[in-house]
Protein backbone atom coordinates (compact mmCIF):
# COMPACT_ATOMS: atom_id res chain seq x y z
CA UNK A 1 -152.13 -131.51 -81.53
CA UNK A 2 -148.75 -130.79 -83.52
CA UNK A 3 -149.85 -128.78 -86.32
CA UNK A 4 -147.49 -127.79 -88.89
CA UNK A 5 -149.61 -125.61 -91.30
CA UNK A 6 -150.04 -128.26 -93.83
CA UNK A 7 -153.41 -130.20 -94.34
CA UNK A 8 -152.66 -133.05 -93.19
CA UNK A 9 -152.39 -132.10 -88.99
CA UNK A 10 -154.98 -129.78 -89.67
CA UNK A 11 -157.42 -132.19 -90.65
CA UNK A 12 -156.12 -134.44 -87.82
CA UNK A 13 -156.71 -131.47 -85.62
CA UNK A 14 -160.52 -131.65 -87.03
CA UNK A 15 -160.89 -135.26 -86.65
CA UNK A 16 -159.78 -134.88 -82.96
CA UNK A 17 -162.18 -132.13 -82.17
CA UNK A 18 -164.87 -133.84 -83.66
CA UNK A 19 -164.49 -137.64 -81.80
CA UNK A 20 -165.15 -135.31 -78.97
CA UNK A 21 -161.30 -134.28 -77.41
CA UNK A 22 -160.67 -131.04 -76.07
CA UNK A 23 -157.96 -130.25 -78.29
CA UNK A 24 -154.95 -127.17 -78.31
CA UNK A 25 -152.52 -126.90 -80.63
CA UNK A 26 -148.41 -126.38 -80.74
CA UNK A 27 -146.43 -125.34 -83.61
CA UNK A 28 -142.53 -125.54 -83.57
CA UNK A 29 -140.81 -122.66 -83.91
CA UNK A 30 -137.09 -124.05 -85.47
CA UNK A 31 -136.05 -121.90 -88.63
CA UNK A 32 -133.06 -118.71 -87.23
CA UNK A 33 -135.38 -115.41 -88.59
CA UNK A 34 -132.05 -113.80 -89.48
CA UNK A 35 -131.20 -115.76 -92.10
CA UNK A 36 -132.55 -114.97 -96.04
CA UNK A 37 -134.84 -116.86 -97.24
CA UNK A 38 -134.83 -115.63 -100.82
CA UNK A 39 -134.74 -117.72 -103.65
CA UNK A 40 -137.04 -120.78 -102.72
CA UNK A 41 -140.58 -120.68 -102.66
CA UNK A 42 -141.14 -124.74 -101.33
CA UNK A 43 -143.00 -125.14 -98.50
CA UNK A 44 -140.74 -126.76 -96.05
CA UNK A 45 -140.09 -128.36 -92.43
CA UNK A 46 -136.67 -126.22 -92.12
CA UNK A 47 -136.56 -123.06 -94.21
CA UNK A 48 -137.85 -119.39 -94.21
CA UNK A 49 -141.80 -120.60 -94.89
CA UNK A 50 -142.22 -121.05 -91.96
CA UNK A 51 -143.61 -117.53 -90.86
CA UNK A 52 -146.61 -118.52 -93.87
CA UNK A 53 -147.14 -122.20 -92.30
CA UNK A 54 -147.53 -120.58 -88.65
CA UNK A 55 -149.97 -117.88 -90.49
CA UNK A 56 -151.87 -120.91 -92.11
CA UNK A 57 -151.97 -122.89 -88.65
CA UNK A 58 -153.18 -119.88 -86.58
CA UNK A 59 -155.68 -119.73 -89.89
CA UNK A 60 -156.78 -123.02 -89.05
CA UNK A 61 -157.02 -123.02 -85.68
CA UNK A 62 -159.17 -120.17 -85.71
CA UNK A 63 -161.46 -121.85 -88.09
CA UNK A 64 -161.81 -125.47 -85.39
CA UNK A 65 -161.50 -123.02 -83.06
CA UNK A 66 -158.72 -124.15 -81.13
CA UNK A 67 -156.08 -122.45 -79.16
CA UNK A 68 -152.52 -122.35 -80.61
CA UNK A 69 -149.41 -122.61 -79.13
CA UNK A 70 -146.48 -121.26 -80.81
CA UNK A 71 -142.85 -123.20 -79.35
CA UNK A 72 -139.49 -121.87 -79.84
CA UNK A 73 -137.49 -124.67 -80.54
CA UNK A 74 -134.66 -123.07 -82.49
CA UNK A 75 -131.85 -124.04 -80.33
CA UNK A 76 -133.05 -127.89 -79.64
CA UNK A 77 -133.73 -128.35 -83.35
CA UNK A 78 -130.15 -127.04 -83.95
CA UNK A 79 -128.25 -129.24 -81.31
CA UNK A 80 -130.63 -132.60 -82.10
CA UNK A 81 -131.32 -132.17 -85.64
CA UNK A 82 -128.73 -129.71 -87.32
CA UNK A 83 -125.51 -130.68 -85.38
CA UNK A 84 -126.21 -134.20 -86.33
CA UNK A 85 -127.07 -133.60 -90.19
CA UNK A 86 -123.61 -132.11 -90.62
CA UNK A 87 -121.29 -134.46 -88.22
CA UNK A 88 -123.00 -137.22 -90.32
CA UNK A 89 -121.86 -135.54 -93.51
CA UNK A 90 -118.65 -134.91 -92.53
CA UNK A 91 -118.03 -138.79 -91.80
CA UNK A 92 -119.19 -139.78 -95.50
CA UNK A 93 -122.64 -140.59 -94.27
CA UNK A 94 -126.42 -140.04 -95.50
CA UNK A 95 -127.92 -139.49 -92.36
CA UNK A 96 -131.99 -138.81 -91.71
CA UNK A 97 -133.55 -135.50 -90.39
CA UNK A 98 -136.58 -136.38 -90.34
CA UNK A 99 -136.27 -139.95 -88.11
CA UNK A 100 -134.44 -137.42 -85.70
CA UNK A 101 -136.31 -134.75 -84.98
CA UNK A 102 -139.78 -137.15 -84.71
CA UNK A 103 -137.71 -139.30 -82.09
CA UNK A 104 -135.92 -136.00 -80.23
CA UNK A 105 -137.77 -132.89 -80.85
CA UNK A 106 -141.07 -133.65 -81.98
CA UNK A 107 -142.44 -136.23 -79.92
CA UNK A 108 -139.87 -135.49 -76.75
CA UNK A 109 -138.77 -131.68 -76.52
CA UNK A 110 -142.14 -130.38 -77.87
CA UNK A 111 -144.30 -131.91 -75.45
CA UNK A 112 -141.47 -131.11 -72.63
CA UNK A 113 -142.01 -127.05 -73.65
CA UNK A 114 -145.73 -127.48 -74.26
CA UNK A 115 -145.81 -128.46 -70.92
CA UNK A 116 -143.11 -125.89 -69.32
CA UNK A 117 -145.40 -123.06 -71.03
CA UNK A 118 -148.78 -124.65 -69.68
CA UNK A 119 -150.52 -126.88 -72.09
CA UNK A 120 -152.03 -129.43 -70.08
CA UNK A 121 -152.57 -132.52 -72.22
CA UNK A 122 -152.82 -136.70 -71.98
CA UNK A 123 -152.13 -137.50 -75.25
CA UNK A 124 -150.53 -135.92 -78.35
CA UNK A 125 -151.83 -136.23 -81.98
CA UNK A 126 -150.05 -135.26 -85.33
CA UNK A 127 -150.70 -135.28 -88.82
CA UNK A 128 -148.48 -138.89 -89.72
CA UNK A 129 -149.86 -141.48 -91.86
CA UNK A 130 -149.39 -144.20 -89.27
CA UNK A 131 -151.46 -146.62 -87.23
CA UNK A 132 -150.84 -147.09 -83.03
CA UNK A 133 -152.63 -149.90 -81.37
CA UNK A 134 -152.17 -151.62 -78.03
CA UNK A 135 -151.74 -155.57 -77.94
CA UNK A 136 -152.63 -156.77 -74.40
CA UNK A 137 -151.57 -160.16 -75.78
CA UNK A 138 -147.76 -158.66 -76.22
CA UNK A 139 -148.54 -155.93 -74.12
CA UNK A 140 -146.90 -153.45 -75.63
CA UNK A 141 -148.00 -150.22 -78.17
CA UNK A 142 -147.53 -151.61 -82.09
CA UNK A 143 -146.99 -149.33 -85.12
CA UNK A 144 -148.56 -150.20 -88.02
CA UNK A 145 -148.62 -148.90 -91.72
CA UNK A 146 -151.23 -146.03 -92.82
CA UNK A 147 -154.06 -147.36 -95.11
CA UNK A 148 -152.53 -144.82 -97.76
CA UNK A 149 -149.40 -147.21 -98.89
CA UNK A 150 -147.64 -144.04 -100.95
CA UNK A 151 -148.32 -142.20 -98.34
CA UNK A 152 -147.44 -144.45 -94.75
CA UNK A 153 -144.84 -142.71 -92.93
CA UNK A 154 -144.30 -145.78 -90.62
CA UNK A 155 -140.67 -145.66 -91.38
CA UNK A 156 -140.45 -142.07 -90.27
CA UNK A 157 -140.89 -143.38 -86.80
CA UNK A 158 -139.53 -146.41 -85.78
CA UNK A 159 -137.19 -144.89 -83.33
CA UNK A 160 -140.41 -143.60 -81.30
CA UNK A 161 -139.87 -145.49 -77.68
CA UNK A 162 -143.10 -147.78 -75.66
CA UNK A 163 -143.89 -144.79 -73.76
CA UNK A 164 -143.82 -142.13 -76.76
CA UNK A 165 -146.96 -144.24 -78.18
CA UNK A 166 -148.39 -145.07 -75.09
CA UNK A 167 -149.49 -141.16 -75.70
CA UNK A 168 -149.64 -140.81 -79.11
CA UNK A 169 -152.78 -140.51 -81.57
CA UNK A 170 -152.55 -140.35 -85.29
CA UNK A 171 -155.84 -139.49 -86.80
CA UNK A 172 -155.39 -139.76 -90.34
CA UNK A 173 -153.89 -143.21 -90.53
CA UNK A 174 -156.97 -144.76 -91.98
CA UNK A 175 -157.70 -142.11 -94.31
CA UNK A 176 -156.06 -141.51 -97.62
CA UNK A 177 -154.54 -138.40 -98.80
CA UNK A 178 -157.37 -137.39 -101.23
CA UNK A 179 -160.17 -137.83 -98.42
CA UNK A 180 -157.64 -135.60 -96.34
CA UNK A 181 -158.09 -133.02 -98.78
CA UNK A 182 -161.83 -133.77 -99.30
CA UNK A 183 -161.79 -132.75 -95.61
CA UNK A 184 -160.08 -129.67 -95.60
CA UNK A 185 -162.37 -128.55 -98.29
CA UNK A 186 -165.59 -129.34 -97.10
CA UNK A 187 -164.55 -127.59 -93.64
CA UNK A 188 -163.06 -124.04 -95.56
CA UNK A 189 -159.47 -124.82 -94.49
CA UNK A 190 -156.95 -122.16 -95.82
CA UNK A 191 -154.63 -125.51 -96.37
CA UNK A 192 -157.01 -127.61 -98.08
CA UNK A 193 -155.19 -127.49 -101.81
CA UNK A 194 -151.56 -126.50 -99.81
CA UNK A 195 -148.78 -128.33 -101.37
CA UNK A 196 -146.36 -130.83 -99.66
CA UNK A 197 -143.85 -129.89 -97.67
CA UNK A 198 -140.10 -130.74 -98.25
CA UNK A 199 -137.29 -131.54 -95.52
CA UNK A 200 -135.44 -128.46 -96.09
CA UNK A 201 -135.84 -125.83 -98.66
CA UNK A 202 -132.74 -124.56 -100.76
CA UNK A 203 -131.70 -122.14 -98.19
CA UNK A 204 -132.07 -124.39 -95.69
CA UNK A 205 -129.74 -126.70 -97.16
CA UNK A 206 -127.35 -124.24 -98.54
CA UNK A 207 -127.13 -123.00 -94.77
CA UNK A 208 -126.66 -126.62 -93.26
CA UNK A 209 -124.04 -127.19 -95.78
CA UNK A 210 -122.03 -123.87 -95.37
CA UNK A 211 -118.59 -124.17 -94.47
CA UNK A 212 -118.49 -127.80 -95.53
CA UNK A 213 -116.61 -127.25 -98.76
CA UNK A 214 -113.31 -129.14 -98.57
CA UNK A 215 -112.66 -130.21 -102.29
CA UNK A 216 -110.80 -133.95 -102.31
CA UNK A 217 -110.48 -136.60 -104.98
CA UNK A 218 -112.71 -138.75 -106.85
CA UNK A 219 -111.40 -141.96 -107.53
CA UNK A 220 -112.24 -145.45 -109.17
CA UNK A 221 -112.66 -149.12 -106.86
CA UNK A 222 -109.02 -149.15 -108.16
CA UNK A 223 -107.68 -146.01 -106.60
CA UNK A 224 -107.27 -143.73 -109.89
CA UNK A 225 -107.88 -140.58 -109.13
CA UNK A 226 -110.42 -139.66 -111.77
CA UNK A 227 -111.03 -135.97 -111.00
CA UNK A 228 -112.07 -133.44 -107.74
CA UNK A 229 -115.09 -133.35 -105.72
CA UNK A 230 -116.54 -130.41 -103.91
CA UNK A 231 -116.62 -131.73 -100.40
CA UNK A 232 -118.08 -135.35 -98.81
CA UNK A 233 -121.42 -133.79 -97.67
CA UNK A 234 -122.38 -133.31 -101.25
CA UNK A 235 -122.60 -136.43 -101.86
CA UNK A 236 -124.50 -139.99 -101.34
CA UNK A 237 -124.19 -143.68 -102.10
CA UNK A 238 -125.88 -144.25 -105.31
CA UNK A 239 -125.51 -141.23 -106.51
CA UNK A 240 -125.20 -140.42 -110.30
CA UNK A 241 -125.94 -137.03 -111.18
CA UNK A 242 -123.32 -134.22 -110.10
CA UNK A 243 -120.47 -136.04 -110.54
CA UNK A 244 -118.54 -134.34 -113.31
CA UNK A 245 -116.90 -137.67 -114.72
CA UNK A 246 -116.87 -138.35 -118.16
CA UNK A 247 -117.24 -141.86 -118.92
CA UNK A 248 -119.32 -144.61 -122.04
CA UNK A 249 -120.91 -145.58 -119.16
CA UNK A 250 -123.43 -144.45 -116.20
CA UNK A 251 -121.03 -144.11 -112.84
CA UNK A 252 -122.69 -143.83 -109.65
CA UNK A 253 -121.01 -143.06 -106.20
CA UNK A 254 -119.97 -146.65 -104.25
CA UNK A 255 -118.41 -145.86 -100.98
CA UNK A 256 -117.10 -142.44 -99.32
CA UNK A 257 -114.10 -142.25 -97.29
CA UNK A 258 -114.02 -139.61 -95.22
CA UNK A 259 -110.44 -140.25 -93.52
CA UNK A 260 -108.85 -139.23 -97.22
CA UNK A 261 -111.59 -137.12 -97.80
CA UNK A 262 -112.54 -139.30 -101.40
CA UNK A 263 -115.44 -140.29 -102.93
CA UNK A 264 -115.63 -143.49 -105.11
CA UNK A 265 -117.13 -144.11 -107.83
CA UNK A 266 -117.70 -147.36 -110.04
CA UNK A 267 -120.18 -149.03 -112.15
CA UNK A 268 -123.81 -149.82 -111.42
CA UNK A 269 -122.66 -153.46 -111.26
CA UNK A 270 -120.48 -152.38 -107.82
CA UNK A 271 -123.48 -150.33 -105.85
CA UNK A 272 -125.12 -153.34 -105.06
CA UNK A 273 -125.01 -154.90 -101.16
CA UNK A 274 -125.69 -158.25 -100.15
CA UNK A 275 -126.31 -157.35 -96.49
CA UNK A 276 -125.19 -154.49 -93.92
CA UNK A 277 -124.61 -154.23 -90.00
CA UNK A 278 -127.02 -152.03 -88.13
CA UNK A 279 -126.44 -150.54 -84.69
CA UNK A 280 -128.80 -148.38 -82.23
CA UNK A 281 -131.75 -150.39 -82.52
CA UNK A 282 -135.04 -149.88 -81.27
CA UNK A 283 -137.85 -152.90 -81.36
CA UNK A 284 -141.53 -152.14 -81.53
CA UNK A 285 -143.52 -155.20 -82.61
CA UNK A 286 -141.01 -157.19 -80.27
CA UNK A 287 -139.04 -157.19 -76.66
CA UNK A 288 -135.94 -157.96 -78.40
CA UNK A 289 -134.34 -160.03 -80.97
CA UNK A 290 -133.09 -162.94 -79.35
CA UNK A 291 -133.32 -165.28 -83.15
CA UNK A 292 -133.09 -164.50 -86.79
CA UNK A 293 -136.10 -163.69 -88.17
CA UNK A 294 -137.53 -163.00 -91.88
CA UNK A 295 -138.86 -160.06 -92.59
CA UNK A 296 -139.19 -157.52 -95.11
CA UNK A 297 -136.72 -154.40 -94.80
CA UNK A 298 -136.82 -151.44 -96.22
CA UNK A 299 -133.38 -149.43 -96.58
CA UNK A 300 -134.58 -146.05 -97.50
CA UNK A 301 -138.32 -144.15 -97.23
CA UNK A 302 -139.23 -144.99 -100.52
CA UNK A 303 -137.68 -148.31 -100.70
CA UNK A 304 -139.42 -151.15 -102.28
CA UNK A 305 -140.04 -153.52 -99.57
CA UNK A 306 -137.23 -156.66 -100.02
CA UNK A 307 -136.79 -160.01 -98.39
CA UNK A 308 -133.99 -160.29 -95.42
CA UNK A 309 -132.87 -162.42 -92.41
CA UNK A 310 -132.49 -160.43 -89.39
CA UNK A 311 -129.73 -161.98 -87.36
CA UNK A 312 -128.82 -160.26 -83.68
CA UNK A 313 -125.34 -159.91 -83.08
CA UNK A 314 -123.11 -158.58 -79.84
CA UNK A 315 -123.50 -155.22 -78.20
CA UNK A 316 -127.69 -155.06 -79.88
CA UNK A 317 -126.71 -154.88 -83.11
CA UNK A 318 -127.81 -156.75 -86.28
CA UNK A 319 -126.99 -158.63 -89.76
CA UNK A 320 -129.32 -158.12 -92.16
CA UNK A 321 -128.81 -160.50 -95.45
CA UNK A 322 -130.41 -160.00 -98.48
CA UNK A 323 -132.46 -162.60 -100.23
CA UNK A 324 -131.71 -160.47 -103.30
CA UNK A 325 -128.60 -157.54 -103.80
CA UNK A 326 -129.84 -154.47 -103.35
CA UNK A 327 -128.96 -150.73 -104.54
CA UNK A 328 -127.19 -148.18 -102.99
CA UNK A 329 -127.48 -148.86 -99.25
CA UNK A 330 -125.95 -145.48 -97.78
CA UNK A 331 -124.38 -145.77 -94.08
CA UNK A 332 -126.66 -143.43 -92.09
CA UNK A 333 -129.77 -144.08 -93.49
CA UNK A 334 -132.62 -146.05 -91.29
CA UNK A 335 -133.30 -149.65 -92.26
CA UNK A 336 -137.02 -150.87 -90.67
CA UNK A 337 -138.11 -153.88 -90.74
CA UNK A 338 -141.78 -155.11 -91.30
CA UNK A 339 -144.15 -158.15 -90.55
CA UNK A 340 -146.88 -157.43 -92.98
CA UNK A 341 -148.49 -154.08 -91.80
CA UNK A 342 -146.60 -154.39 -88.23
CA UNK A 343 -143.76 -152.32 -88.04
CA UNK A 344 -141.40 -154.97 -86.21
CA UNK A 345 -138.61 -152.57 -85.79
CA UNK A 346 -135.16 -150.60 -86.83
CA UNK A 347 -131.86 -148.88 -86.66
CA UNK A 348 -129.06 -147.07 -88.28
CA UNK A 349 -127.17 -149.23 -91.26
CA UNK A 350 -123.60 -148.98 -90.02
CA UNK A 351 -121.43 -151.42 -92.49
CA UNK A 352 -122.42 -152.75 -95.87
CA UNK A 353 -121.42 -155.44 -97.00
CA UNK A 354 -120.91 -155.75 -100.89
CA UNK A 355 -121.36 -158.36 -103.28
CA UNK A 356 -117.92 -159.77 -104.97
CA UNK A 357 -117.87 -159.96 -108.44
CA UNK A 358 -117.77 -164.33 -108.63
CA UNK A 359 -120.68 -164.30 -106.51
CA UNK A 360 -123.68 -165.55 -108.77
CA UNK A 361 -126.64 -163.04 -108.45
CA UNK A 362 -125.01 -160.03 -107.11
CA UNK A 363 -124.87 -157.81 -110.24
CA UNK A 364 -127.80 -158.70 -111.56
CA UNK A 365 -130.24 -155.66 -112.33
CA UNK A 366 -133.52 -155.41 -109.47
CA UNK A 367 -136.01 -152.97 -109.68
């Protein structure tokens, strides 16, 4: 079981243990103990509360009565996760932690170390709000949505290969987050009324970003230089605060060019997209894509669902159109595709590919 100190793999941990599974725990060791952690008190996945979340998880443990393993992980995290988050930066893209480290740390080097320091297990369980079945009809593992829609993390974990959920078991995917917490209570968990955790907490991020600093313009869709930015990495597509612009009207960050080291800036009539390129794709629901398909896609983790034909192209990429423009697709981000509850698969968004101002439609305003 991959507990993290938070409710939610703790009551997985208890759901486990009582559907009759012998069941150990591992925690991952990944934030550097010499560096402060003063100044943020948010519970996070990288940043100095860790040493409470490992207290809370040994808390709970003790309480199912469980053994717990604790995994140093430091120097995997930093070369998978924290090597990544900054090259991505550094090229002008938005790229996601969290789809990382599930696909590379999490459900890979974990289990590799687990096993190294002599955890023998068959299958491994976290504290996601996802659904794994097996159809013997496609024969292969499909990942659905949680019954909690705010909380599915489905999208979280597209990248996760055929034999990754051959062994994996996510407890809590039919539960919603208040009976989680209903749980905890009613079983005297330490975690029961914890609050959620965050990616990174302020010192986490202030250390990812350190030595990132290399000031360049801002400019307009024309090329006016409109005034100076504090580096690339601090900044996203669709992006409005921070910007330091005065203008009549809202500006919001378009592109970022990381050969001239600018950010743009326009309009929100110029963030929409029409469609983007996707590379690095991994199916779930399907072999391969061999035909366009419709689906609905979802271009960031809190995306509202929208309409799009998936069209393969050379070398396993893809061309996802847009029935409708949508906002502020950032290169790096996932984009996941869905069938209903089946997650049919994903990738990284690569290109976008922006509306032109005489096309009808593509500066109209969509929630």
């Amino acid at each position: 079981m991959g507990l993290s100190g938070g409710v939610d793999s703790s009551v997985a941990a208890a759901i486990m243990k009582e559907m009759g599974h012998e069941v150990s725990g591992a925690i991952m060791r990944i934030w550097p103990g010499d560096l402060c952690g003063e100044g943020t008190s948010r519970h996070a996945c990288y940043g100095p509360s860790e040493e409470l979340d490992v207290e809370d998880a040994h808390e709970v443990a003790d309480r199912l009565g469980i053994p717990l393993f604790e995994i140093d992980l430091k120097q995997a995290y930093k070369t998978e996760v924290l090597d990544y988050f900054r090259t991505e930066y550094l090229l002008g893209r938005t790229p996601n932690p969290c789809v990382r480290c599930n696909k590379r740390v999490k459900f890979d080097v974990l289990l590799k170390q687990a096993s190294y320091s002599g955890v023998n297990f068959d299958f491994f369980a976290t504290g996601h709000y996802v659904k794994v079945k097996f159809s013997r009809e496609r024969d292969r593992y499909i990942l659905s949505k949680a019954v909690d829609g705010k909380k599915d993390q489905s999208y979280f974990l597209y990248s996760l290969s055929q034999e990754q959920l051959s062994r994996s078991m996510f407890p809590i995917g039919d539960y919603s987050k208040q009976q989680v917490r209903d749980i905890a209570a009613a079983l005297g968990l330490v975690v029961s009324d914890k609050a959620e955790s965050q990616d990174f907490a302020d010192s986490g991020y202030a250390h990812l970003m350190g030595g990132l600093t290399n000031p360049g313009p801002i400019i307009n869709m024309q090329g006016e230089v409109l005034g100076l930015h504090r580096g690339i990495a601090y900044y996203t597509v669709g992006q409005r605060r921070g910007l330091g612009i005065s203008s009549p009207h809202p500006l919001y960050v378009i592109a970022i060019d990381h050969v001239s080291n600018s950010v743009v800036i326009g309009s929100k009539s110029e963030v929409w997209a029409k469609g983007l390129v996707a590379s690095g794709m991994n199916w779930i629901a399907i072999n391969e894509l061999d035909r366009p398909i419709h689906t609905k896609t979802r271009i960031r983790s809190t995306h509202q669902e929208a309409s799009a034909l998936v069209t393969p192209l050379a070398e396993g990429m893809v061309h996802v159109g847009f029935e409708h423009p949508q906002m502020a697709v950032a290169p790096g981000q996932a984009v996941v595709f869905y069938d209903g509850d089946e997650l049919v698969g994903g990738g990284t968004i690569d290109i976008i590919e922006r509306c032109e101002s005489h096309e009808i439609g593509c500066h109209m305003v969509i929630r």
